[in-house]
N, C-alpha and C. Protein backbone atom coordinates (compact mmCIF):
# COMPACT_ATOMS: atom_id res chain seq x y z
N UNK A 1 145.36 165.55 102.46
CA UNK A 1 144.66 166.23 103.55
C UNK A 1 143.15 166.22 103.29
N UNK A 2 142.60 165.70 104.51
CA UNK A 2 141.30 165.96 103.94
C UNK A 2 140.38 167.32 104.29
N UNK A 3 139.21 167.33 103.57
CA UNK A 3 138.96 168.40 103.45
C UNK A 3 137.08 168.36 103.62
N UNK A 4 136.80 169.56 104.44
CA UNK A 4 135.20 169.55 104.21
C UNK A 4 134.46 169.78 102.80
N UNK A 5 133.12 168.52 102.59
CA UNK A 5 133.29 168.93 101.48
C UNK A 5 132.21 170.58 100.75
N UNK A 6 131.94 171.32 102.44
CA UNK A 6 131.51 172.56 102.01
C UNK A 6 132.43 173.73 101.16
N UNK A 7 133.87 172.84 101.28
CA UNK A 7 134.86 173.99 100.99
C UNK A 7 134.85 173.97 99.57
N UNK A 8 134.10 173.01 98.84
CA UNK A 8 133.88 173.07 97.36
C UNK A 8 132.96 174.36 96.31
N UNK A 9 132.60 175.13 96.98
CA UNK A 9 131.70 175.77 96.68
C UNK A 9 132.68 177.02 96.33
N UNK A 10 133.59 177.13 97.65
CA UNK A 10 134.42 178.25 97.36
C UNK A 10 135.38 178.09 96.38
N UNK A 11 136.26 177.22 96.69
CA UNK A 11 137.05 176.34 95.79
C UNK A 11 137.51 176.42 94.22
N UNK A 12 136.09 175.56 93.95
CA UNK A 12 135.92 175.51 92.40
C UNK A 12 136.28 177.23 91.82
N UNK A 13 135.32 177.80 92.37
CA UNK A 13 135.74 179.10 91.18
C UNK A 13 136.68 180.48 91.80
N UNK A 14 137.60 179.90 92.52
CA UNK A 14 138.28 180.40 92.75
C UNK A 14 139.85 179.64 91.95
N UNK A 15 139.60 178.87 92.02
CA UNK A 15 140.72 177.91 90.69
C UNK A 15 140.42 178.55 89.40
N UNK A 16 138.53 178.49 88.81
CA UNK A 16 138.44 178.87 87.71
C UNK A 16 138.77 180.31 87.25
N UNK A 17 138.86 181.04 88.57
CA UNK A 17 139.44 182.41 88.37
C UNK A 17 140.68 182.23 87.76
N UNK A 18 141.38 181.84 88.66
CA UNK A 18 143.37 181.69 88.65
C UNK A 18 143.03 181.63 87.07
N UNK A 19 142.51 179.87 86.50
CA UNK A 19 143.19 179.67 85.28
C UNK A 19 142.65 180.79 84.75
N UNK A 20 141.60 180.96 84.45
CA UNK A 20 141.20 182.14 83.58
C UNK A 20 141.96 183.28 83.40
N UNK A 21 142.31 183.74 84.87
CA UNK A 21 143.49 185.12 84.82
C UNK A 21 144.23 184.41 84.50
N UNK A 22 145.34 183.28 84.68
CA UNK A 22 146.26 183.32 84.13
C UNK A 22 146.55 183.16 82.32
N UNK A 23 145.35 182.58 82.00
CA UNK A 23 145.23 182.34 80.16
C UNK A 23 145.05 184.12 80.02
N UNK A 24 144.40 184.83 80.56
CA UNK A 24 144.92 185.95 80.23
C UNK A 24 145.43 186.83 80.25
N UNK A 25 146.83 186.18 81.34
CA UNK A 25 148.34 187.30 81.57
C UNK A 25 147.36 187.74 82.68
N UNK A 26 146.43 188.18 83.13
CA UNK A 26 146.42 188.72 84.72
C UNK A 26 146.97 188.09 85.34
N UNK A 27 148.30 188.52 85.66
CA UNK A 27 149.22 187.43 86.43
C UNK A 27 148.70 187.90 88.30
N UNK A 28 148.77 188.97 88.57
CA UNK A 28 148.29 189.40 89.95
C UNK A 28 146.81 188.84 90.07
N UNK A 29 145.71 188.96 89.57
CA UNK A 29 144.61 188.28 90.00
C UNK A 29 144.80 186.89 90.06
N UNK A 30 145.29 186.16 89.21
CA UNK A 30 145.58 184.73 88.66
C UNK A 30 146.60 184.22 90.51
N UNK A 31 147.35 185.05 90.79
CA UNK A 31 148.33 184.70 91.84
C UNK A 31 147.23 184.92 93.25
N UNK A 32 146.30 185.98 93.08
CA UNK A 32 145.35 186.51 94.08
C UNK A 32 144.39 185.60 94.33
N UNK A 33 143.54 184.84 93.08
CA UNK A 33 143.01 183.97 93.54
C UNK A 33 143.67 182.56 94.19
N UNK A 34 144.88 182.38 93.15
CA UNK A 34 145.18 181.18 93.83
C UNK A 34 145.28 181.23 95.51
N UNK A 35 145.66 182.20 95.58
CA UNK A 35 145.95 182.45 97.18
C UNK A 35 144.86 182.33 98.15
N UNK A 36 143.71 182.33 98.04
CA UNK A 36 142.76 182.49 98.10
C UNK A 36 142.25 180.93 98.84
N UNK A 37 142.36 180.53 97.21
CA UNK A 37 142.33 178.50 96.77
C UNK A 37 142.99 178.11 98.14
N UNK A 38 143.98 178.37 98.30
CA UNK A 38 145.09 177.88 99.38
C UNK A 38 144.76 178.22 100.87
N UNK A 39 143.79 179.27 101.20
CA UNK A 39 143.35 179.85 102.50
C UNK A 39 142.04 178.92 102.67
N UNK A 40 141.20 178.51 101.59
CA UNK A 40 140.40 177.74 101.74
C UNK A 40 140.36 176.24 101.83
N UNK A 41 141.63 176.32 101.34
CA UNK A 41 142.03 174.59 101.87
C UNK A 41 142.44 174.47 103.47
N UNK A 42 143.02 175.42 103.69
CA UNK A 42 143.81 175.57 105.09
C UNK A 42 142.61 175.25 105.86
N UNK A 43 141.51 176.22 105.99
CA UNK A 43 140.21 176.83 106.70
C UNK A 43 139.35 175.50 106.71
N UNK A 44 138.93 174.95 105.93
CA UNK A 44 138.33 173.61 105.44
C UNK A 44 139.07 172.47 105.91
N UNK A 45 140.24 172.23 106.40
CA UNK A 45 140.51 170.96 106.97
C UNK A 45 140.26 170.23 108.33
N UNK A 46 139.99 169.02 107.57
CA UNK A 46 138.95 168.37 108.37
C UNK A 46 140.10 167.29 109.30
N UNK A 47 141.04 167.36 110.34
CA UNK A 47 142.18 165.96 110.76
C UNK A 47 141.49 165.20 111.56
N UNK A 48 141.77 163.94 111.50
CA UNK A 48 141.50 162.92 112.07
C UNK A 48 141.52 163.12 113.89
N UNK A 49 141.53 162.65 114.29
CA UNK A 49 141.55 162.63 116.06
C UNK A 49 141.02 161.84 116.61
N UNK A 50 142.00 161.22 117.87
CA UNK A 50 142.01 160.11 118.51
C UNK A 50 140.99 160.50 119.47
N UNK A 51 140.01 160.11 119.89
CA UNK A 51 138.93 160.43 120.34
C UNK A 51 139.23 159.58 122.35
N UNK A 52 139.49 160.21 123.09
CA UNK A 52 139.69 159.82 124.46
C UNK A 52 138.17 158.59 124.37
N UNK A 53 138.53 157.63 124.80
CA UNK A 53 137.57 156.08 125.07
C UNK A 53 136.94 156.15 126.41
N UNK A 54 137.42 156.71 128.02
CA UNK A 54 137.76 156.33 129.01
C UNK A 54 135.49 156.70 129.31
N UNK A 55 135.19 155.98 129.95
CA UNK A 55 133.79 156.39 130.68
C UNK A 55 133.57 157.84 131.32
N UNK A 56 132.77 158.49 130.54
CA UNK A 56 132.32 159.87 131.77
C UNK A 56 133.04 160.79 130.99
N UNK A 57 133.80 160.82 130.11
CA UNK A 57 134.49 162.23 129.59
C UNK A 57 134.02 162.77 128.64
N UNK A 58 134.04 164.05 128.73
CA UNK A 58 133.59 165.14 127.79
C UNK A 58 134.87 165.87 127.27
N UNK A 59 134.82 165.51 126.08
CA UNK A 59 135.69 166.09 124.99
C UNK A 59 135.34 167.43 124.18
N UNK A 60 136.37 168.03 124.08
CA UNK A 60 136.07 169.72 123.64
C UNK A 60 135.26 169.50 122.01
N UNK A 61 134.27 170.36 122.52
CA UNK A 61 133.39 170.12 120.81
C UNK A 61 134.18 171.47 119.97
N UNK A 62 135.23 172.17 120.09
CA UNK A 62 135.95 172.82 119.21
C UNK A 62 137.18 173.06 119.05
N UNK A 63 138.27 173.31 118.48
CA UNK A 63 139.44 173.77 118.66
C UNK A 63 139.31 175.16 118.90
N UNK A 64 140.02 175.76 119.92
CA UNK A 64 140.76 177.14 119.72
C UNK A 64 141.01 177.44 121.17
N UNK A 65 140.56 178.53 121.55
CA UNK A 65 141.00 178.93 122.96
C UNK A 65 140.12 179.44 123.63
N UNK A 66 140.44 178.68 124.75
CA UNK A 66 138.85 178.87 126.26
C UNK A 66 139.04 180.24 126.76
N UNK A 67 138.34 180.64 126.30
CA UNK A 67 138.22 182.53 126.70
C UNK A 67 137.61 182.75 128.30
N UNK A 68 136.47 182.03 128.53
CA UNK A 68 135.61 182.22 129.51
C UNK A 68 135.40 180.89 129.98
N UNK A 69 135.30 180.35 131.47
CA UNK A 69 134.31 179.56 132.27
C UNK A 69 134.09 180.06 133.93
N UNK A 70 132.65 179.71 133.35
CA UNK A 70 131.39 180.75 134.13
C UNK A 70 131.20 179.25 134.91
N UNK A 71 131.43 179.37 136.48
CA UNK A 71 131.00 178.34 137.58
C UNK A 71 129.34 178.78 137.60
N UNK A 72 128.65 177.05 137.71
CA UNK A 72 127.02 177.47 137.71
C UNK A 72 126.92 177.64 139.14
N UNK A 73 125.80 178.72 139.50
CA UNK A 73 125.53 178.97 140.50
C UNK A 73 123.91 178.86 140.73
N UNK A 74 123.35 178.42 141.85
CA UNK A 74 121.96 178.29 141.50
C UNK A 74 121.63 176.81 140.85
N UNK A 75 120.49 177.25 140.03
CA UNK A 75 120.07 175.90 139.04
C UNK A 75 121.37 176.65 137.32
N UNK A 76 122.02 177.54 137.68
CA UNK A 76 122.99 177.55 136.61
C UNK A 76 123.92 176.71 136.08
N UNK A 77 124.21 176.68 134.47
CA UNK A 77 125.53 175.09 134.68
C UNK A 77 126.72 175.77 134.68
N UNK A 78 127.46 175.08 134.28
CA UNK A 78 128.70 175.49 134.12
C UNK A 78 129.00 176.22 132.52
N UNK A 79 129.42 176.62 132.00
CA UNK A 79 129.82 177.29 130.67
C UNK A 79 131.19 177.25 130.51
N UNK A 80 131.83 176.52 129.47
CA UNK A 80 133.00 176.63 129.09
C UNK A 80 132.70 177.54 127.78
N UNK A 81 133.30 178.58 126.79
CA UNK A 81 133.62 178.80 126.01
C UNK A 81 134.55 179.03 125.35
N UNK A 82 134.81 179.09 123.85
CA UNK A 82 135.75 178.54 123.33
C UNK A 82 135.40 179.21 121.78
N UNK A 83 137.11 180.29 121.57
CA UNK A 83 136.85 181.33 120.82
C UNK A 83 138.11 180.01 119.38
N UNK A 84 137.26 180.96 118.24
CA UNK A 84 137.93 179.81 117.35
C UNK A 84 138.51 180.94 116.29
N UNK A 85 139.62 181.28 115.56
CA UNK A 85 139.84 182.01 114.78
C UNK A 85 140.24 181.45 113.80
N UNK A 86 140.12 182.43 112.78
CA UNK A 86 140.58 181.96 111.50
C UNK A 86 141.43 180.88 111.13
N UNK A 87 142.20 180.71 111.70
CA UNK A 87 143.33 179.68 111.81
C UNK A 87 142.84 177.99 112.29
N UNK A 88 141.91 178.18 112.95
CA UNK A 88 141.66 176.82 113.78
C UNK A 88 140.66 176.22 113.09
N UNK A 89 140.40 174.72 113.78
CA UNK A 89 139.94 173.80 112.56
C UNK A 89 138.31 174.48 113.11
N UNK A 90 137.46 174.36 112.46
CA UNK A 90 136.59 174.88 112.21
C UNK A 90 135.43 173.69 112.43
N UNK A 91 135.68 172.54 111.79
CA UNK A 91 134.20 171.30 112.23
C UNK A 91 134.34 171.41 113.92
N UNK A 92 133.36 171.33 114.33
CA UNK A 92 132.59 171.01 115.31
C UNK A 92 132.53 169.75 115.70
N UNK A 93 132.71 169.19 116.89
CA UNK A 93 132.48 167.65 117.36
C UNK A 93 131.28 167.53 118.91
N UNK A 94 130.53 166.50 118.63
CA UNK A 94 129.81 166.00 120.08
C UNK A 94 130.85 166.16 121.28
N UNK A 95 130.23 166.41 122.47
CA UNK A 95 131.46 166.41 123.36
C UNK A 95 130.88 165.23 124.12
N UNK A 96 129.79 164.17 124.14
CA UNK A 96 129.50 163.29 124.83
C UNK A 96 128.56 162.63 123.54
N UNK A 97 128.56 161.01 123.89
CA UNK A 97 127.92 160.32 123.16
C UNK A 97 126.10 160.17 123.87
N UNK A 98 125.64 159.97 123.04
CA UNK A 98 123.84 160.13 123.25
C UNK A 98 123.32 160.70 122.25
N UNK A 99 121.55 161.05 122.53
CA UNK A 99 120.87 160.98 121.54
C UNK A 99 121.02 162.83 121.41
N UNK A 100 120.76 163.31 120.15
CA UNK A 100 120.24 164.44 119.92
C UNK A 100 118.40 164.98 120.40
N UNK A 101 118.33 165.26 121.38
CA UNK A 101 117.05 166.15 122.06
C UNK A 101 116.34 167.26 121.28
N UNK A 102 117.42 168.12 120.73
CA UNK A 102 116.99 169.47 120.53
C UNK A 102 118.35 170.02 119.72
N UNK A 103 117.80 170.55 118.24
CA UNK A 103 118.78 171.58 117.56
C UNK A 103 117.68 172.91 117.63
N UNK A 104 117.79 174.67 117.78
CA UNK A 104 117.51 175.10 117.53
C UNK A 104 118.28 176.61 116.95
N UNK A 105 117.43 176.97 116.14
CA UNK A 105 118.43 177.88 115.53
C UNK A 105 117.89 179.37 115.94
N UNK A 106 118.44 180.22 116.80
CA UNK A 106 118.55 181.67 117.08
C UNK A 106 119.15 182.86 116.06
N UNK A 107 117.99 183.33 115.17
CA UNK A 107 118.74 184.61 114.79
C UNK A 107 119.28 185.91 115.41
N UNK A 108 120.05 185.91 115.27
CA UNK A 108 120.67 186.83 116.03
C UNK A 108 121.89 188.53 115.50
N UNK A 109 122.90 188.66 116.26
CA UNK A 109 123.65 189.88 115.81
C UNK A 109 124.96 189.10 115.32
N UNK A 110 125.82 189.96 114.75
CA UNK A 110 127.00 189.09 114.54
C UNK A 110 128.18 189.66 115.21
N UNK A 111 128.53 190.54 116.56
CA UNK A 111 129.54 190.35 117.29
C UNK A 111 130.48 189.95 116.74
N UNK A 112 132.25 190.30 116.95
CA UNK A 112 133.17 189.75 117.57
C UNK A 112 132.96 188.18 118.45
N UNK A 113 133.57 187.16 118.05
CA UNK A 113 132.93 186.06 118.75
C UNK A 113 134.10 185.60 119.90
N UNK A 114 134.91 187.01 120.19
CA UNK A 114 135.63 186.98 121.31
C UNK A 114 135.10 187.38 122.69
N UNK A 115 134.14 188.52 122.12
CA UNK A 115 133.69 189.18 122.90
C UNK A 115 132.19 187.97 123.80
N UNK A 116 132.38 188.27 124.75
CA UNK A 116 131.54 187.80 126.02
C UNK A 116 130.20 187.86 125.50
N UNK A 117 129.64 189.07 124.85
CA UNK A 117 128.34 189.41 124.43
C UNK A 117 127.78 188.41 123.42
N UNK A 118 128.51 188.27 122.71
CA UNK A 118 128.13 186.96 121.04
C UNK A 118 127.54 185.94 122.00
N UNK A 119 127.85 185.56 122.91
CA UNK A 119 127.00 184.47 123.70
C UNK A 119 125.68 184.56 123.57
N UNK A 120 125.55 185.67 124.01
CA UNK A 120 123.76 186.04 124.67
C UNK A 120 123.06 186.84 123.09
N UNK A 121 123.73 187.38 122.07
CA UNK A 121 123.74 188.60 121.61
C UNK A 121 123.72 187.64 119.84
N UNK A 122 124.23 186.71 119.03
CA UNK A 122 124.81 186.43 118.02
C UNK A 122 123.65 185.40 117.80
N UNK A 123 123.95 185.41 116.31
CA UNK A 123 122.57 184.07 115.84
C UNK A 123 123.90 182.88 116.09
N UNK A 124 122.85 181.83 116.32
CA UNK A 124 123.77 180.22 117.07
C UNK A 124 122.88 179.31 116.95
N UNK A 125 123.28 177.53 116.89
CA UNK A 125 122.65 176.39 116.84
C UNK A 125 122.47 176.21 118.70
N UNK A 126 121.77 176.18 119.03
CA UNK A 126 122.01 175.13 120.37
C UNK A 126 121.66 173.72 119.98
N UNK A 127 122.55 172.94 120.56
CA UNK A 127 122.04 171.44 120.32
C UNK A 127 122.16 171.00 121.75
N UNK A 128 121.18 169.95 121.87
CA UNK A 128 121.03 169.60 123.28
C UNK A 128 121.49 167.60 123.22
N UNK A 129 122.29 167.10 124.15
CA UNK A 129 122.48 165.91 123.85
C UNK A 129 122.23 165.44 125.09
N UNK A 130 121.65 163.95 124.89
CA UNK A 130 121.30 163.31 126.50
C UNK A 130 122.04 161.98 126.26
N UNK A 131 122.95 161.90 127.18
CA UNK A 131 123.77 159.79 126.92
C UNK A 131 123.19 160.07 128.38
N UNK A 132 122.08 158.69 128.83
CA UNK A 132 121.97 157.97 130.12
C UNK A 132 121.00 159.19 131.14
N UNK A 133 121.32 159.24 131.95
CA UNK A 133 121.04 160.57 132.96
C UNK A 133 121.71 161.87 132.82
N UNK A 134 122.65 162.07 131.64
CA UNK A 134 123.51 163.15 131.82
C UNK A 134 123.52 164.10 130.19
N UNK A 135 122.98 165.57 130.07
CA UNK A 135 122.54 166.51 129.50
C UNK A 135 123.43 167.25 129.46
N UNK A 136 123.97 167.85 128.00
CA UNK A 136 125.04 168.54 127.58
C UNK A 136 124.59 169.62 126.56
N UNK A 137 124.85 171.05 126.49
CA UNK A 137 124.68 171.86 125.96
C UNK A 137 125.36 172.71 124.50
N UNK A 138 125.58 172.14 123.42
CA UNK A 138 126.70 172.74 122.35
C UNK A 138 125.97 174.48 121.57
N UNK A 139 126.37 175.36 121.82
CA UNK A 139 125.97 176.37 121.11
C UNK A 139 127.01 176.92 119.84
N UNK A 140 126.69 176.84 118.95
CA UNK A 140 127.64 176.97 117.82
C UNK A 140 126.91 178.62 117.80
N UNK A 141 127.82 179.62 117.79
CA UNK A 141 127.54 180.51 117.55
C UNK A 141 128.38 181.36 116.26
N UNK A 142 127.77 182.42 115.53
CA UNK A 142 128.50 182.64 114.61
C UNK A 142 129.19 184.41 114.98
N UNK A 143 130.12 184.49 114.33
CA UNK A 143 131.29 185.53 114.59
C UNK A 143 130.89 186.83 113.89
N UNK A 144 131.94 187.79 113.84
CA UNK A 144 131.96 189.00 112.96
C UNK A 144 132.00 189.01 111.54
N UNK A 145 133.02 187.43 110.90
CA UNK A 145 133.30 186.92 109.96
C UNK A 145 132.49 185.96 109.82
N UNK A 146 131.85 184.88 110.40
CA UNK A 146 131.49 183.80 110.55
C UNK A 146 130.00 184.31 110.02
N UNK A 147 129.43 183.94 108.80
CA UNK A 147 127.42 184.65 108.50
C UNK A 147 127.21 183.13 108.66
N UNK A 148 127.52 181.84 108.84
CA UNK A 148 126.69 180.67 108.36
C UNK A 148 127.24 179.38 109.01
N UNK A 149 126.16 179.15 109.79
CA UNK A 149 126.16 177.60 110.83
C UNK A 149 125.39 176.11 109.90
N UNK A 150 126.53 175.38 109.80
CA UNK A 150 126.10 174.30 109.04
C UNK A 150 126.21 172.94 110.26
N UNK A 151 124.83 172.58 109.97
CA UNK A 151 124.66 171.35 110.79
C UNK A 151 124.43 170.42 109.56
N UNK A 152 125.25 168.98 111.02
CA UNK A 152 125.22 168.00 110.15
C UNK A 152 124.32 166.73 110.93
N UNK A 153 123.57 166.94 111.35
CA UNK A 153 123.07 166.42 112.90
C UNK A 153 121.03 166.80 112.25
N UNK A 154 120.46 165.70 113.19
CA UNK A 154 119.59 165.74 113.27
C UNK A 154 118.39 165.54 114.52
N UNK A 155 117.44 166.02 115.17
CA UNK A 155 116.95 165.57 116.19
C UNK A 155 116.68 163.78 116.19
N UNK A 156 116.85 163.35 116.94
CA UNK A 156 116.86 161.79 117.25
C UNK A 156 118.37 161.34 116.63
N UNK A 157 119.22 161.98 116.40
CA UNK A 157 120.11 161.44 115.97
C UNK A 157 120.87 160.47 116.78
N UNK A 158 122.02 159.42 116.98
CA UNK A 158 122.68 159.05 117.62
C UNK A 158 124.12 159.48 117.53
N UNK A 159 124.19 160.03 118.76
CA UNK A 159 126.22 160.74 118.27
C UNK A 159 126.92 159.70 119.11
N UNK A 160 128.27 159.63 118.80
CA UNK A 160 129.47 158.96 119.74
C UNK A 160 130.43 160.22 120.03
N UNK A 161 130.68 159.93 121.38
CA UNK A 161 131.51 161.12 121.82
C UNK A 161 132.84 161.41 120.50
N UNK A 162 132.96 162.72 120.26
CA UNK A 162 133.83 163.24 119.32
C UNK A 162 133.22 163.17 117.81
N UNK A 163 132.32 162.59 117.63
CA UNK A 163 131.59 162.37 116.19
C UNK A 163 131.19 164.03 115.38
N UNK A 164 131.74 164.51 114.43
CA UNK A 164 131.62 166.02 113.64
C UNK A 164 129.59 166.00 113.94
N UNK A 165 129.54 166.95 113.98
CA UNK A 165 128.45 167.36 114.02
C UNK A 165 128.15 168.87 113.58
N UNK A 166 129.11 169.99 112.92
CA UNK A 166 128.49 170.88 112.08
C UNK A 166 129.95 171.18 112.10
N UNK A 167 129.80 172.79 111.56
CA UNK A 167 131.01 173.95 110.84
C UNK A 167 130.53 175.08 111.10
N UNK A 168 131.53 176.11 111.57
CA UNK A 168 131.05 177.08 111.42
C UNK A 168 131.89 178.27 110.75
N UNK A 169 131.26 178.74 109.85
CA UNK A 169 132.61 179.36 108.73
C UNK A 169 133.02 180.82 109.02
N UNK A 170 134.48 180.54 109.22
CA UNK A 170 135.45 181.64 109.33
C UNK A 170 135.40 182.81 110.52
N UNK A 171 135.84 181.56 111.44
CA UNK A 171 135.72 182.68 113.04
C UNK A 171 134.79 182.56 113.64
N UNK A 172 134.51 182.11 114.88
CA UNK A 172 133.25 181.28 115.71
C UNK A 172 133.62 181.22 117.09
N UNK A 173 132.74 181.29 117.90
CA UNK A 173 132.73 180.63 119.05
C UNK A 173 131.68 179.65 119.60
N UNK A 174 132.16 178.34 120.28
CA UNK A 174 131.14 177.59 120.77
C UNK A 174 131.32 177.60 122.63
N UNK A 175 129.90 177.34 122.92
CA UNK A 175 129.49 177.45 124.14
C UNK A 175 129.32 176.21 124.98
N UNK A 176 129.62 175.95 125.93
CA UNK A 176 129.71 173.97 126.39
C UNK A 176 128.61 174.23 127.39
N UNK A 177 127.50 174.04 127.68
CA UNK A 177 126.89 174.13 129.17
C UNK A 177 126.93 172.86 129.49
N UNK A 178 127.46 172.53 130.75
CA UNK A 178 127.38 171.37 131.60
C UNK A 178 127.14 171.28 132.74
N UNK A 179 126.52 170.21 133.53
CA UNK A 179 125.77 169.99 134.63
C UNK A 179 127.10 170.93 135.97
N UNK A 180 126.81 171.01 137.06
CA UNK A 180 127.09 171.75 137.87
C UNK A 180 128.41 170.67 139.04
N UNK A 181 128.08 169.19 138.51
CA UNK A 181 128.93 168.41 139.14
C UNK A 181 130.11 167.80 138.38
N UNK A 182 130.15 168.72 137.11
CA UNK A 182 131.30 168.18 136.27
C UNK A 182 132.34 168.52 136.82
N UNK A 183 133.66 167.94 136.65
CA UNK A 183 134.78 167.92 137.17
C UNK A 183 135.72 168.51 136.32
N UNK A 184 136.27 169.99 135.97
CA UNK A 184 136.85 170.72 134.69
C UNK A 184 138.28 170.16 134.77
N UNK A 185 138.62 169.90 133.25
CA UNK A 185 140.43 169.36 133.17
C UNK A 185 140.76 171.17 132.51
N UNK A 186 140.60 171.59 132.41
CA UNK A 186 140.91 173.10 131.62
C UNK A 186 140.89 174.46 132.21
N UNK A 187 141.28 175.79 132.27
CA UNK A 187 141.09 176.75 132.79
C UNK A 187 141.52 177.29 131.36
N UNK A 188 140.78 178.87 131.97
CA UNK A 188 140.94 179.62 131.04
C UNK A 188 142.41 180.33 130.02
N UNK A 189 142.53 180.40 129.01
CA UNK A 189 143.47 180.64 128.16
C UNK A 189 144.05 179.49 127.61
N UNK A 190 143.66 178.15 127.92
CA UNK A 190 144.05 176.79 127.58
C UNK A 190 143.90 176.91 125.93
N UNK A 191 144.44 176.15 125.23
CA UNK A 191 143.78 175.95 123.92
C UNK A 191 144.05 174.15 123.64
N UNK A 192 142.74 174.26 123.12
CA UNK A 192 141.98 172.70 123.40
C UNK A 192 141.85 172.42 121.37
N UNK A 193 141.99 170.72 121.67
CA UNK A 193 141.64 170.41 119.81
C UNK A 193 139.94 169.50 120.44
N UNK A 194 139.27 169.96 119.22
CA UNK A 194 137.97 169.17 119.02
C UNK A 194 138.63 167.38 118.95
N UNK A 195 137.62 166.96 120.11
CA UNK A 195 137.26 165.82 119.56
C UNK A 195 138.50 165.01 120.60
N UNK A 196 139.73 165.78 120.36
CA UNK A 196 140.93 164.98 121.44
C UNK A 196 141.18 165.48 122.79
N UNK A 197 140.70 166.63 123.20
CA UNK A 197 141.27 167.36 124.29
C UNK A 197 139.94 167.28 125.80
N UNK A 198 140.32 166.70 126.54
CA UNK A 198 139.43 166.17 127.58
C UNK A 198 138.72 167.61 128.69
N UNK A 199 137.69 168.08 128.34
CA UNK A 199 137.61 169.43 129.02
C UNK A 199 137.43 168.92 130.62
N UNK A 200 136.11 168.23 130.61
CA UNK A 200 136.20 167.58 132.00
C UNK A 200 135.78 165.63 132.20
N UNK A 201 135.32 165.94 133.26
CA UNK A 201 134.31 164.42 133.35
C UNK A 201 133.18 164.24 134.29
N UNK A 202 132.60 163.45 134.21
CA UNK A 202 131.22 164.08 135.20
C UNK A 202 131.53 163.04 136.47
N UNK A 203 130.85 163.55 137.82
CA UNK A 203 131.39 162.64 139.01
C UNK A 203 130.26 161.90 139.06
C-alpha cells in the first residue's frame, strides 16, 4: 500500500515507542502505540485512480461527502463542497488540467469542517487553475482536527486533471468554485473519490 511520504514523521516514533515499551514489558503502551502506527498508515494512504480522460470534465479534487452545493447567482459560481473525515483518503487532486494562477494561504479559525461556516471562517489554501478559457477554484480548508495544509503545487505549475496536489491532515473540507455554466454529475449527500469521480463538465 502506498503511502504519503508525510506520514513518516508520525510513524517513525510511534514504532520507536511500541519497541521501546515493549523491551520494557509496557505491554499496554507498546499495544497503544502500535495502534496508533496502524491509524497512521490507514490516514496516509495514498490509492491509485483511474483518472476519467473524456474532454471538459472536472473530477472531484477530494474524497468524502458533498455536504453543500450553492447554485451561482449573479457574477457568483457555483460551489460544490466536500466534507472529508477521518476515514477518507486525505491527498487532494486537480479537478481540471492547466496552469496554476494563484496559491494563497488564509489564516484563519478551525471550525468543525462540516459545518457551513469553516468555508468563510477556517484558515485554507485557495488555488486557482486556468486550462484554455476555463477557471477553477480548489480551497483546501482545514478542520477541528485538521491544524496543517500541505501543498505540493506551485504558482506556474502545470497540473493534469486528477494530478495530487496537497493533504490535508486529519479531517478537512475542500471547496470547488466553478464557472456558472458547468453542468453538475452530483447532488448533495453523494460521496465522491478524488481524482475518479466526475463532479461535472463544462458546456
Amino acid at each position: 500500500m502506498k503511502i504519503v511520504a508525510d506520514a513518516y514523521r508520525f510513524l517513525i516514533p510511534l514504532l520507536l515507542i511500541a519497541a521501546l515499551s515493549a523491551f520494557l514489558h509496557q505491554y499496554a503502551l507498546a499495544a497503544a502505540a502500535a495502534i496508533l502506527a496502524l491509524f497512521v498508515l490507514f490516514f496516509f494512504r495514498d490509492p491509485e485512480r483511474k483518472i476519467p480522460a473524456k474532454d471538459g470534465m472536472i473530477v472531484s479534487p477530494a474524497d468524502g461527502k458533498v455536504v453543500r452545493i450553492a447554485t451561482g447567482e449573479g457574477n457568483l459560481p457555483l460551489q460544490v463542497s466536500i466534507f472529508l473525515s477521518i476515514f477518507d483518503v486525505h491527498v487532494n487532486r486537480a479537478p481540471i488540467e492547466g496552469r496554476v494562477t494563484r496559491i494563497e494561504r488564509r489564516k484563519g479559525r478551525f471550525r468543525a469542517a462540516f459545518d457551513d461556516a469553516a468555508s468563510l471562517e477556517n484558515e485554507r489554501n485557495i488555488v486557482d487553475i486556468e486550462g484554455g478559457n476555463r477557471r477553477v477554484e480548489v480551497v483546501l480548508i482545514a478542520g477541528l482536527i485538521a491544524r496543517r495544509i500541505v501543498s505540493w503545487i506551485n504558482p506556474g505549475d502545470r497540473l493534469e486533471r486528477g494530478q495530487r496536489i496537497g493533504l490535508i491532515r486529519f479531517g478537512s473540507r475542500v471547496d470547488l468554485f466553478l464557472p456558472q455554466d458547468v453542468e453538475l454529475h452530483i447532488k448533495k449527500g453523494d460521496h465522491v473519490r478524488g481524482g475518479a469521480s466526475i463532479i461535472g463538465k463544462f458546456v
